[in-house]
Protein backbone atom coordinates (compact mmCIF):
# COMPACT_ATOMS: atom_id res chain seq x y z
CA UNK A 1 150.63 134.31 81.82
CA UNK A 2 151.65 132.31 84.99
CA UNK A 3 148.76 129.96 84.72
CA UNK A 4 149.70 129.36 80.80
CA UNK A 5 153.06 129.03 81.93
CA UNK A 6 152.08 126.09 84.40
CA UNK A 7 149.58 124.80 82.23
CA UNK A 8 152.42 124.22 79.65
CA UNK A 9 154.46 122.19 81.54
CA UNK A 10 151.23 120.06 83.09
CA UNK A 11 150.71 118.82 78.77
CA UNK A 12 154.29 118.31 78.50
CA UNK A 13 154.24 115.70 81.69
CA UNK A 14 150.38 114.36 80.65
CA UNK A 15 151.82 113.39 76.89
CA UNK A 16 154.91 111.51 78.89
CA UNK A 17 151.97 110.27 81.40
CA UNK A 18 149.39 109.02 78.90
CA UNK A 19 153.00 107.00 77.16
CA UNK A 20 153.26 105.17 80.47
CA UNK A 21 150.25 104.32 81.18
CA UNK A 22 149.06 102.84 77.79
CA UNK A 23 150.54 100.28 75.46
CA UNK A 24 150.65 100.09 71.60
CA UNK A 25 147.68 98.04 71.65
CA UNK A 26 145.35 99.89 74.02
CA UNK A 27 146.97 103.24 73.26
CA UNK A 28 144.17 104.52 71.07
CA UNK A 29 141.51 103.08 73.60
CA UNK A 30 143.45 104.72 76.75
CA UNK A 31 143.87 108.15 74.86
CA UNK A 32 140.25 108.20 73.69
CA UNK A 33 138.81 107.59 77.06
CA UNK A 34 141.03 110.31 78.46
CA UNK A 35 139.60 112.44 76.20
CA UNK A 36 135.87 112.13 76.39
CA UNK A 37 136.17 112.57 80.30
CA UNK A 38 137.89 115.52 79.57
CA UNK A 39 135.47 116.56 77.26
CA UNK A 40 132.46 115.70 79.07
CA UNK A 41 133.61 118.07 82.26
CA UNK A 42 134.63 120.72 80.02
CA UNK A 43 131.23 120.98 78.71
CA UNK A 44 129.93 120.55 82.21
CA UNK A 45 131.51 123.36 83.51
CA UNK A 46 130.45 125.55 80.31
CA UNK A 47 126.96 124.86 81.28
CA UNK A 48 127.71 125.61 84.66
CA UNK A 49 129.23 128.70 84.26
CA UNK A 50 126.79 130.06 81.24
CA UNK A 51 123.81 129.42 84.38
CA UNK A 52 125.88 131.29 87.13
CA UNK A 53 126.77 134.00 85.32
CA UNK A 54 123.26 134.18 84.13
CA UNK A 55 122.40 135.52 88.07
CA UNK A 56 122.54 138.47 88.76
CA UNK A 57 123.99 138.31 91.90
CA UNK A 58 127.38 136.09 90.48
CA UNK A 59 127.33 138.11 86.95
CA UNK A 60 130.26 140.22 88.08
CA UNK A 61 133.43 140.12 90.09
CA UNK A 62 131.69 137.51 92.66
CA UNK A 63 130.73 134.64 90.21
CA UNK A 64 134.59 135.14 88.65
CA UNK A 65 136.19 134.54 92.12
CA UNK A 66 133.88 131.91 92.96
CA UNK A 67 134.55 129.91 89.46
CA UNK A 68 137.97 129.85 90.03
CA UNK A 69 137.98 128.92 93.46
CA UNK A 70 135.84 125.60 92.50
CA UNK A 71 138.91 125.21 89.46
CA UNK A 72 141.18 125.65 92.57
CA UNK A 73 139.34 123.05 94.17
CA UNK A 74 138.67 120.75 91.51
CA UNK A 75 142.84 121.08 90.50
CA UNK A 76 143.28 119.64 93.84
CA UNK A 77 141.34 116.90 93.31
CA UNK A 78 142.78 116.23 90.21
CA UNK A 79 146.46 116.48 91.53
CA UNK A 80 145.32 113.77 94.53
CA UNK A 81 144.22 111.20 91.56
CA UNK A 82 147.37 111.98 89.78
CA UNK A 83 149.95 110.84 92.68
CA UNK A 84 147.81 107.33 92.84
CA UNK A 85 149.42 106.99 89.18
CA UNK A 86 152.92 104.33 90.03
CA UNK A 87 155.59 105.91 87.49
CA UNK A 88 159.52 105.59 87.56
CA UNK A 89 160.40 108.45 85.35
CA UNK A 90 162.68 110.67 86.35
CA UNK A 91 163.03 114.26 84.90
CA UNK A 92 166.39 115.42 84.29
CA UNK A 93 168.07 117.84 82.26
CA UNK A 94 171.94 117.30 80.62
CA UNK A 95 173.90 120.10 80.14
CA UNK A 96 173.51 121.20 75.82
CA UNK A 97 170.53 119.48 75.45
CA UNK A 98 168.74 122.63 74.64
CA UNK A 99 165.36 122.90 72.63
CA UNK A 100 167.22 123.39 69.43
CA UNK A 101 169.75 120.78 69.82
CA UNK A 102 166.59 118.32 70.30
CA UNK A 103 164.56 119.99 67.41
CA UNK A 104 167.37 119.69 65.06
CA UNK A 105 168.46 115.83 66.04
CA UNK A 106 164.53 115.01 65.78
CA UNK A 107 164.22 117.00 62.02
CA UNK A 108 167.16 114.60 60.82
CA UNK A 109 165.00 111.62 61.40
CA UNK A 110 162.99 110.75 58.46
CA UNK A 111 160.59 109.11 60.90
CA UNK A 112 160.44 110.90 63.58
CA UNK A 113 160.16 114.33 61.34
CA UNK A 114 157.37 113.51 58.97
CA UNK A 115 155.55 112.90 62.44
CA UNK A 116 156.70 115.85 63.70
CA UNK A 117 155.49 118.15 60.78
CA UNK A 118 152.03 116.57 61.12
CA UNK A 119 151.48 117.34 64.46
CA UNK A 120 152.54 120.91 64.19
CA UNK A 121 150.23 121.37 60.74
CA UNK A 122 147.15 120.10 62.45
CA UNK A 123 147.98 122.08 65.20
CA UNK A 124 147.63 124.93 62.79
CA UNK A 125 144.56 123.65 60.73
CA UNK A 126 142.69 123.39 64.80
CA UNK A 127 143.92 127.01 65.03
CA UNK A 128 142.24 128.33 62.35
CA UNK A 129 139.43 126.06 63.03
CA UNK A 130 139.04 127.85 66.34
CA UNK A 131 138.37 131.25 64.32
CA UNK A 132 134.95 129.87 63.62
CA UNK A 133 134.16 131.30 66.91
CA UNK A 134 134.49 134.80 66.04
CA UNK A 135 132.84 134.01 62.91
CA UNK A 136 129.65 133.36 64.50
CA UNK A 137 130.32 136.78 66.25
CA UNK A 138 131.20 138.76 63.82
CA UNK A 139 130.18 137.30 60.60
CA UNK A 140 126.76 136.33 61.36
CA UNK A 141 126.26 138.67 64.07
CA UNK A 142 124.99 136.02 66.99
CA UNK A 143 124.90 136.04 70.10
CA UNK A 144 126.19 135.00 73.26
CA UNK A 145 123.86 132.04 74.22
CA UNK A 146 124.47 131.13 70.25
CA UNK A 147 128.16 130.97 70.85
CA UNK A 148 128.15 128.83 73.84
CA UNK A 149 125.80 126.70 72.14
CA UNK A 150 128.28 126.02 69.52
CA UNK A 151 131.15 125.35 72.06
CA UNK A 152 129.20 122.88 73.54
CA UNK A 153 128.52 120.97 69.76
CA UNK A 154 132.25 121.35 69.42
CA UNK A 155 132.95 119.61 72.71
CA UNK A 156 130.15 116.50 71.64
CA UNK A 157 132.00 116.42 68.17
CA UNK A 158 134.92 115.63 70.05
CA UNK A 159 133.34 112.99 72.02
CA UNK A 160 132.46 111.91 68.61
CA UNK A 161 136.07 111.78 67.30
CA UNK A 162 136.89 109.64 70.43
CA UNK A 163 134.37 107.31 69.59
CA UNK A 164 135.93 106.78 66.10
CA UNK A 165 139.57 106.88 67.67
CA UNK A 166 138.77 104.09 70.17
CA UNK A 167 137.08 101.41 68.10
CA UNK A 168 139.04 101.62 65.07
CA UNK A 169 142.62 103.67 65.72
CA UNK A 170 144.10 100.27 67.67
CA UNK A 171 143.06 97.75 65.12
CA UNK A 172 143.37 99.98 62.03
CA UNK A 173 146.24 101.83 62.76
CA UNK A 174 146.77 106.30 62.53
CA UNK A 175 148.18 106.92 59.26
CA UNK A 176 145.42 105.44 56.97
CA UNK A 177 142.90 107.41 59.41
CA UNK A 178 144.91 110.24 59.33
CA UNK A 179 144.58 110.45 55.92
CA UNK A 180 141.03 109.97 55.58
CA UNK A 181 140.22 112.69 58.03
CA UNK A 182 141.83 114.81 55.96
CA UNK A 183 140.40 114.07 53.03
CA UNK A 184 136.85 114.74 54.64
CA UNK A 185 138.77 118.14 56.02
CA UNK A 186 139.31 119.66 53.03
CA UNK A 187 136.00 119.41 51.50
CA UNK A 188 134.18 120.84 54.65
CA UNK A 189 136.70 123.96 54.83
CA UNK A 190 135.93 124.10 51.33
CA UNK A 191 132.67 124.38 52.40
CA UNK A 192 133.75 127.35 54.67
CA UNK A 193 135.12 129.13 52.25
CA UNK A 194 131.96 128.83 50.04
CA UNK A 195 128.97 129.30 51.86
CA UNK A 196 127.95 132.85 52.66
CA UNK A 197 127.23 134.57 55.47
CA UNK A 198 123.63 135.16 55.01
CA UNK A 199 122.81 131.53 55.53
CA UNK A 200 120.99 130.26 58.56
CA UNK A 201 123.41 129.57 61.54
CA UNK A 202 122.28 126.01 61.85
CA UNK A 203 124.17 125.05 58.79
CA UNK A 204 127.23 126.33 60.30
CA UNK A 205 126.30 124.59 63.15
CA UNK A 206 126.42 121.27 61.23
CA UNK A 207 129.51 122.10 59.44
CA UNK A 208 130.97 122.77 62.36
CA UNK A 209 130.13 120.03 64.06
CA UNK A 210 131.84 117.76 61.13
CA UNK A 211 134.52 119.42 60.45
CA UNK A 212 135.83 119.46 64.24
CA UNK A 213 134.92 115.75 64.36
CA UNK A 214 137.94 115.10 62.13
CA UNK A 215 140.22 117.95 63.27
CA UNK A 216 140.04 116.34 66.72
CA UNK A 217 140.10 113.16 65.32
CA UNK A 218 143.54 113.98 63.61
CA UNK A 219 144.93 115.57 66.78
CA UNK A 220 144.00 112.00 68.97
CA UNK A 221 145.88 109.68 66.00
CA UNK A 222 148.27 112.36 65.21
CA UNK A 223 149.74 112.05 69.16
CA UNK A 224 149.06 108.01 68.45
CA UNK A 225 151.85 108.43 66.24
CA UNK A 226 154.12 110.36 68.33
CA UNK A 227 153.77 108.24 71.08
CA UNK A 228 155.56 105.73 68.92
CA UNK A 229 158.88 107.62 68.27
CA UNK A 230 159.01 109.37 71.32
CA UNK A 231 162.18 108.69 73.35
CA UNK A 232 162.35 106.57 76.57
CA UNK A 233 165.16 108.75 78.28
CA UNK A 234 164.76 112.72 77.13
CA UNK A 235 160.73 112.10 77.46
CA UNK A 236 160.13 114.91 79.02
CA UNK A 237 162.54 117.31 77.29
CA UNK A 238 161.46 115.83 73.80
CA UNK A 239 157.81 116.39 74.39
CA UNK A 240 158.80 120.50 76.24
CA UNK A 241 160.24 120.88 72.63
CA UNK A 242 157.64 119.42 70.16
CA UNK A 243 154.86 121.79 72.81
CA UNK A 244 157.38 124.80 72.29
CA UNK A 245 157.81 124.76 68.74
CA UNK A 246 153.51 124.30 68.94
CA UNK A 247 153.36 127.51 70.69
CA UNK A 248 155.02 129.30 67.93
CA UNK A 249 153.15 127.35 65.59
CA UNK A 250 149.96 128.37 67.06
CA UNK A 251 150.88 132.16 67.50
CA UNK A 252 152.32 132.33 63.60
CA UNK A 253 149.17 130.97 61.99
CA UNK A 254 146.88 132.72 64.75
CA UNK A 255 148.41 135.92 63.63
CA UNK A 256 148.38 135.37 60.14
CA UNK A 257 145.24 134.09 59.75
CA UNK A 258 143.90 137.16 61.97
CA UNK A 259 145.42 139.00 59.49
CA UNK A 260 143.48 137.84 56.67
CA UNK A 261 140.55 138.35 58.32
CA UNK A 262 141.28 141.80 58.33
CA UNK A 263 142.29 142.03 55.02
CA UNK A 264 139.18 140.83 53.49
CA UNK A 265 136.75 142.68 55.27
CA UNK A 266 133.69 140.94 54.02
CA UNK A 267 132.94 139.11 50.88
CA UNK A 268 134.40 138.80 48.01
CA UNK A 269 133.69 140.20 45.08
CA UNK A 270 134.06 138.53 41.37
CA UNK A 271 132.87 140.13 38.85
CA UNK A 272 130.47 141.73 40.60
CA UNK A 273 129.35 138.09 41.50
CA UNK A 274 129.15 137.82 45.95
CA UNK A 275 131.41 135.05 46.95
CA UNK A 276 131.64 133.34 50.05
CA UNK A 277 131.92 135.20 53.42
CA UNK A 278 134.46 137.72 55.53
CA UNK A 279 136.62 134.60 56.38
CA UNK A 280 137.23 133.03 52.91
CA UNK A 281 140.45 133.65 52.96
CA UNK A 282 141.36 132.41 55.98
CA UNK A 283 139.55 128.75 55.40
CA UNK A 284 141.52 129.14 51.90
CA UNK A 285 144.97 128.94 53.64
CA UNK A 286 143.41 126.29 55.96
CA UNK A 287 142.79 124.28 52.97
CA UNK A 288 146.72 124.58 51.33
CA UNK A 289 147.84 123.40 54.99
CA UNK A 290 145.26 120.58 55.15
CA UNK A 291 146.67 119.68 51.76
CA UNK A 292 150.16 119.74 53.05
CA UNK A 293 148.70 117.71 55.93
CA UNK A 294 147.33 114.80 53.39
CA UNK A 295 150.92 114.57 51.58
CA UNK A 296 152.70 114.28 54.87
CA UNK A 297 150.34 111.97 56.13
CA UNK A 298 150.81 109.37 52.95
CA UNK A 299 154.51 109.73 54.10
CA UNK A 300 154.58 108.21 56.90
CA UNK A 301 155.00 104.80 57.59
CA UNK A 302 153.31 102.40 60.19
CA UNK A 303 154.45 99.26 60.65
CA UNK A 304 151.05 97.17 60.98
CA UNK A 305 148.78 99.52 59.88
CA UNK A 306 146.48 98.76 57.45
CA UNK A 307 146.19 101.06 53.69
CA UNK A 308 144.02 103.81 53.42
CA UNK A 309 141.26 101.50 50.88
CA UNK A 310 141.25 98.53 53.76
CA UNK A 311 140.66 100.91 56.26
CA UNK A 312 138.08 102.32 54.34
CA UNK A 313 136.08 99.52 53.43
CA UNK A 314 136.27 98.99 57.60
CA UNK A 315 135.02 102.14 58.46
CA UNK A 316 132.84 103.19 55.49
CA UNK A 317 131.07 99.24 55.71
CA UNK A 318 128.18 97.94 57.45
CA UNK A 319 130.33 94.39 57.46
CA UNK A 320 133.19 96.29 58.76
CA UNK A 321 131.61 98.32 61.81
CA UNK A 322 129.58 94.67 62.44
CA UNK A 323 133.12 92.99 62.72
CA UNK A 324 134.58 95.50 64.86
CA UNK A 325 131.61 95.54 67.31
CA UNK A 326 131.97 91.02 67.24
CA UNK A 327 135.50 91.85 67.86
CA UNK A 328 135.51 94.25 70.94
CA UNK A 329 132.55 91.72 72.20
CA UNK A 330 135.06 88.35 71.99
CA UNK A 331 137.21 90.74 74.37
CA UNK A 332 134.92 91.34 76.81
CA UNK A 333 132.58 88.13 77.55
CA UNK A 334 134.29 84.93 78.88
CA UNK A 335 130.77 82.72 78.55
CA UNK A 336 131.79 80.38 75.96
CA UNK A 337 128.28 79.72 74.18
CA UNK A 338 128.38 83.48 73.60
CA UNK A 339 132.22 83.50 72.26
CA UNK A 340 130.97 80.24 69.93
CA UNK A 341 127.76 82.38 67.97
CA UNK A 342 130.12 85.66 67.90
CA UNK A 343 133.43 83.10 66.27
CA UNK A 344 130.04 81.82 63.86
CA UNK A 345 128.99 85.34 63.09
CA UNK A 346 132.81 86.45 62.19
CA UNK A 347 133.26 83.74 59.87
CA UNK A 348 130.17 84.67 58.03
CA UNK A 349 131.82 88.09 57.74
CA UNK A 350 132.68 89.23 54.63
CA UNK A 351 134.49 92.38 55.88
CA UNK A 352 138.87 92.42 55.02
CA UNK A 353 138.84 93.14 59.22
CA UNK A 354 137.32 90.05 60.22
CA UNK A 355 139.63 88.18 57.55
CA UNK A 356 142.91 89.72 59.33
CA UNK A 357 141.28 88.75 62.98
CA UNK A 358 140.86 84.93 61.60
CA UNK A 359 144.05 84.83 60.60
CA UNK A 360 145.71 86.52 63.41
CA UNK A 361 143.33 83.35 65.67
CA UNK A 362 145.09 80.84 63.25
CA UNK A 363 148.39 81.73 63.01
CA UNK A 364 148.63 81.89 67.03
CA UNK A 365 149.79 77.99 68.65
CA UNK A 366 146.50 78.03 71.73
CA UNK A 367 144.86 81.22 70.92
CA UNK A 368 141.27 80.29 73.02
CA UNK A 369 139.27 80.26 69.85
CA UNK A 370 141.14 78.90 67.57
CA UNK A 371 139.28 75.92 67.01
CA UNK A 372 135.85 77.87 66.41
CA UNK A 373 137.52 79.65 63.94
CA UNK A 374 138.89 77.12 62.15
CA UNK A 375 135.41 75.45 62.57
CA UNK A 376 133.40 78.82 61.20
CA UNK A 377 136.02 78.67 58.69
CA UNK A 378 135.36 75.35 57.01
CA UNK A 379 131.50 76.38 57.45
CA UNK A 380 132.24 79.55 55.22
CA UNK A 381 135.34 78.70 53.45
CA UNK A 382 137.06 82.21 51.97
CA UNK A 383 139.70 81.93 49.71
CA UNK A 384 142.40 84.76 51.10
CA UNK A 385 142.72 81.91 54.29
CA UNK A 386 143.54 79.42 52.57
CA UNK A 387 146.86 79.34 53.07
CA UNK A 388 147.19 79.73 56.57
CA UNK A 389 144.24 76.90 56.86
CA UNK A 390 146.77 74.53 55.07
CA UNK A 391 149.49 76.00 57.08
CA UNK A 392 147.77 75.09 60.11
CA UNK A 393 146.46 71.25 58.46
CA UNK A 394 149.95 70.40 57.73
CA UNK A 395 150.99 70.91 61.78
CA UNK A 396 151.72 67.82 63.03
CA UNK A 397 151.77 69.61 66.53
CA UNK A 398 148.56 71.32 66.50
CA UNK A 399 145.99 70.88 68.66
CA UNK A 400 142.90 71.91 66.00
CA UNK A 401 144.99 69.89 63.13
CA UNK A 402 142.53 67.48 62.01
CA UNK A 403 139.38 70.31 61.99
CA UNK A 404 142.00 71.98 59.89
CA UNK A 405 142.14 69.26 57.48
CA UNK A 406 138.43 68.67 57.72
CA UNK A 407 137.76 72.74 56.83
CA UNK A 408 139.37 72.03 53.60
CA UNK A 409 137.39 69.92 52.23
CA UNK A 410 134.80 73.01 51.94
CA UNK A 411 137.16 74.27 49.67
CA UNK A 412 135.76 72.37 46.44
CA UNK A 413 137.46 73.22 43.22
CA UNK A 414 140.54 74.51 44.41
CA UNK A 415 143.95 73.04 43.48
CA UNK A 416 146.02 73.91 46.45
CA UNK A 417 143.45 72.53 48.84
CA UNK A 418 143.28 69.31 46.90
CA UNK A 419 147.15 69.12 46.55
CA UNK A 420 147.49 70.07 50.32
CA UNK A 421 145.17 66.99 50.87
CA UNK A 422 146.77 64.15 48.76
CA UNK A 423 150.69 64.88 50.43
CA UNK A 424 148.86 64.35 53.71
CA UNK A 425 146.81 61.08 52.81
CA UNK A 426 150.11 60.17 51.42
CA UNK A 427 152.69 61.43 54.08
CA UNK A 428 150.94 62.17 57.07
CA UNK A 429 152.67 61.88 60.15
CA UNK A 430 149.42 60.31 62.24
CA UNK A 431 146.98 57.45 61.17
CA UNK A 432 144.25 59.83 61.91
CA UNK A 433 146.27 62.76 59.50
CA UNK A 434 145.45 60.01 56.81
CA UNK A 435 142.01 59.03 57.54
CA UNK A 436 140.72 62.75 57.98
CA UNK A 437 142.77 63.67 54.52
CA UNK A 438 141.02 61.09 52.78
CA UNK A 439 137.27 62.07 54.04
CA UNK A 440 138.20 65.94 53.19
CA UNK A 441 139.82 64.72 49.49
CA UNK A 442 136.67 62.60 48.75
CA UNK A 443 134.29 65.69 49.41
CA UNK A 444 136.31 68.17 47.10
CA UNK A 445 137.46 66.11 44.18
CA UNK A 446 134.41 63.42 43.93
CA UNK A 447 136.29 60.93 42.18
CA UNK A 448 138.21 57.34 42.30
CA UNK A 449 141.74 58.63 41.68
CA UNK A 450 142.83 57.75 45.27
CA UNK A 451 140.34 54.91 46.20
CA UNK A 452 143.16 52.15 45.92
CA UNK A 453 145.16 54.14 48.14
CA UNK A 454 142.22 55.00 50.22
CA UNK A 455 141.12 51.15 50.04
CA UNK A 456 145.19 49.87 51.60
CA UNK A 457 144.89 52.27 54.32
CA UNK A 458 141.27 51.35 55.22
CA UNK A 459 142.76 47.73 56.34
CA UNK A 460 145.22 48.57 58.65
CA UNK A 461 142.40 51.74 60.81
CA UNK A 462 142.01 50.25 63.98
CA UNK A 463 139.95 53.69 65.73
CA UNK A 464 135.87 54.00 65.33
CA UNK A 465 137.14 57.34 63.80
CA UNK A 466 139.40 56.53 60.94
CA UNK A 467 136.56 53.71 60.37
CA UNK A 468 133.70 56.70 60.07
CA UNK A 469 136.47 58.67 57.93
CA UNK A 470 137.71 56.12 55.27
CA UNK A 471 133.56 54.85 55.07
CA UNK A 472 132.98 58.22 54.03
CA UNK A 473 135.74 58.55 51.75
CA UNK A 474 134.66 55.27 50.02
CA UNK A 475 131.24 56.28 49.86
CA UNK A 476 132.26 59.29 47.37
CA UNK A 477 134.87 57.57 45.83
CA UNK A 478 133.73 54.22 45.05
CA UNK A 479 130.93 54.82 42.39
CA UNK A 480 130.25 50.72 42.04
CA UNK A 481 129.81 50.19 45.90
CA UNK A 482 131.93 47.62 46.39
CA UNK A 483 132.75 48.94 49.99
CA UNK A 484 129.46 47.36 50.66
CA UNK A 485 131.15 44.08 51.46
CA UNK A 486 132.89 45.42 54.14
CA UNK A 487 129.86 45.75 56.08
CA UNK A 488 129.97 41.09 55.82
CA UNK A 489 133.38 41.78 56.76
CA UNK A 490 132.46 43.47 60.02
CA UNK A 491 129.94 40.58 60.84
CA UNK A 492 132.37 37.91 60.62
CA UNK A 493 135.14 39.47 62.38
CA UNK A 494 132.67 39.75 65.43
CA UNK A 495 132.80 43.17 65.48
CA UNK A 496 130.07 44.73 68.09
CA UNK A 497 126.49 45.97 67.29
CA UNK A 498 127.79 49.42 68.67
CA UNK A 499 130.07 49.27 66.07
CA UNK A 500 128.43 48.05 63.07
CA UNK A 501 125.56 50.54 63.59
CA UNK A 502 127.81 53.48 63.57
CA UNK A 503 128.82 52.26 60.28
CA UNK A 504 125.54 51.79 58.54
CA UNK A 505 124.44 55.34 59.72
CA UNK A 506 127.42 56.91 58.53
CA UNK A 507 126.86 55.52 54.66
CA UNK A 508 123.10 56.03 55.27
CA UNK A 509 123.72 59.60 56.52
């Protein structure tokens, strides 16, 4: 009980650490990581222990004491990498602020309950989850090594909901995650219920190992989500509450769903008709909380996060998983030739993530590849950017302005590009607005609506550029050719070989 009882407290201050030490953009990231190391030493020392005790020699009293002294050793460890962590909380108690008093001021916030709820129901669902355990010792009768085995699978499936957590919690946001987890939930505790005991332990072991991948993956966006209402200056005594009303969470649906086990006492019988196993009935009331658990969930709201079909189509897509994996790359490599083919690749991809990432690039004033994007953009032109393309083309103070204007003119047959175009060959703020406006125009509409205009502002371009731009404009525009005489023009104004090449190529091109 004493080592519970400081245990306890060490969660309560590791939820208010792993809040410091994170931010809302890395928090999924930061949390996953934590995990798997955890994880990964838990099932470490499993292994460990399963081979001492499997001496002889350390199978009793001696291998006990000398397992905890190496925890005792390892705590210290631990505690010596803890105090390297820079933190200005300070714990305090005020006088009233009692467990109830912050239970019942946390229940009146819409918010901050629905979160509240969810944590404490997956807390139950992962408590009857953990009665799979016995079930492989009672119900199919295996044995020790078996058991261990299956810890260990339960400890990768973690790992496994870590994975997920880290590349897509951040970017996706919990709730729509949340939600699909529990979707999958419910069908593999349906499959609990269902399958009988006679079966072949490596199915459970498959189940298993699925059906804890999104149980833990719950319980990693599920304190996500708290992390975001959680209170700057009762951290502490907010997070000792929401752990003590856990505790009697986990001891009210422990006890109840031990007593269903009892209860049934082996399969049930229908009609003389064997169904499922000793344990139905507990996986049955898992599956009436996990559906409490999905209605909750779709109550909640996240500001930024995306809806449950657009995360979706991100996780459950080959174009979605691709974009994440060009994202997370763009993060870490500064070479730019590699940052230039990854911008390329994301602009080829189809996938609603790599849309929102393009527009996030555009919408910032010096984002460092903002003009790639606009660049892959006009390469692949997609119609749900559009808008912020034009937004960005009609910047007078923008650095990647006239690539913006040049991307739309990929954007053939569509009115608002062609509208966007004409108010800045019109009204644009910069001679080389107009001359880029009128290149763009020429390739989407193909016809001689503007040439006049296109012809008056020709006269007065006095850069190479807006002479390339306008000779291309002409070029679609003027079906008879009469910009052909321009090219006299050039030879009597003396203008320079250099120059009067560059022309002939660029109608010739």
């Amino acid at each position: 009980p004493l080592y519970n009882l400081v245990r306890m407290i060490g969660i309560a201050l590791n939820d208010s650490t792993m809040k410091s030490i994170s931010s809302p953009s890395n928090r999924g990231k930061v949390v996953a990581n934590a995990n798997v190391a955890y994880q990964s030493s838990s099932m470490t020392v499993r292994l460990i222990m399963t081979a001492v005790f499997a001496v002889q020699r350390f199978s009793g009293l001696v291998g006990l004491v000398t397992m905890q002294v190496l925890g005792v050793v390892a705590n210290c460890f631990a505690s010596r990498e803890i105090k390297k962590i820079p933190s200005r909380m300070v714990i305090t108690h005020k006088p009233g602020r009692t467990v109830w008093t912050l239970f019942t001021e946390a229940m009146a916030q819409p918010v901050m309950r629905r979160r509240l709820l969810l944590k404490w129901i997956a807390t139950g669902v992962t408590v009857i989850f953990g009665l799979t355990t016995p079930f492989f010792r009672i119900e199919l009768g295996s044995s020790n090594g078996i058991v261990v085995l299956y810890s260990v699978l339960l400890g990768l499936s973690v790992m496994a909901a870590s994975w997920v957590s880290k590349r897509f919690s951040d970017r996706l946001g919990s709730k729509p995650l949340v939600f699909l987890s529990t979707i999958f939930t419910l069908g593999f505790f349906a499959l609990w219920g269902i399958l009988p005991g006679t079966l072949h332990f490596a199915w459970f072991f498959a189940l298993g190992f699925l059906t804890n991948t999104f149980v833990a993956l719950v319980n990693l966006l599920t304190f996500r989500l708290m992390t975001q209402v959680m209170p700057d200056d009762e951290l502490v005594s907010f997070n000792s509450m929401v752990n003590f009303i856990n505790g009697i969470v986990a001891f009210a649906v422990g006890m109840l769903s031990g007593f269903l086990a009892n209860f049934a006492q082996g399969s049930l019988l229908f009609r003389d008709t064997v169904l499922g196993n000793g344990y139905t009935l507990v996986f049955i009331f898992g599956f009436l909380l996990l559906l409490v658990e999905a209605l909750v969930a779709l109550r909640i709201q996240e500001i930024g996060a995306y809806s449950s079909q657009a995360a979706a189509q991100v996780v459950f897509s080959m174009h979605g998983i691709r974009a994440v994996s060009m994202i997370e790359r763009l993060e870490r490599t500064s070479d730019p030739a590699k940052r230039r083919m990854l911008m390329h690749n994301l602009g080829g991809n189809v996938n609603y993530l790599a849309t929102s990432e393009l527009r996030s690039i555009l919408a910032s004033p010096f984002h460092v590849d903002k003009l790639e994007a606009v660049r892959a953009i006009g390469d692949r032109p997609r119609k749900s950017l559009l808008d912020d393309l034009i937004r960005v083309a009609r910047d007078d103070d923008s650095y990647v302005q006239l690539d913006a204007i040049a991307a739309l003119g990929s954007y053939r047959k569509e009115e608002k590009a062609k509208s966007a175009l004409v108010d800045l060959l019109l009204h644009g703020r910069w001679a080389s607005v107009r001359s880029m406006a009128s290149k763009s125009l020429a390739r989407i509409s193909d016809s001689d609506e503007y040439l006049n205009v296109v012809n008056e502002l020709s006269r007065s371009a006095k850069h190479i550029d807006e002479v390339i731009d306008y000779l291309v404009a002409k070029r679609f525009m003027d079906k008879e050719g009469k910009f052909f005489q321009e090219f006299f023009d050039f030879v009597e104004q003396g203008r320079s070989g250099t120059f009067r090449q560059t022309s002939y190529s660029v109608v010739a091109s």
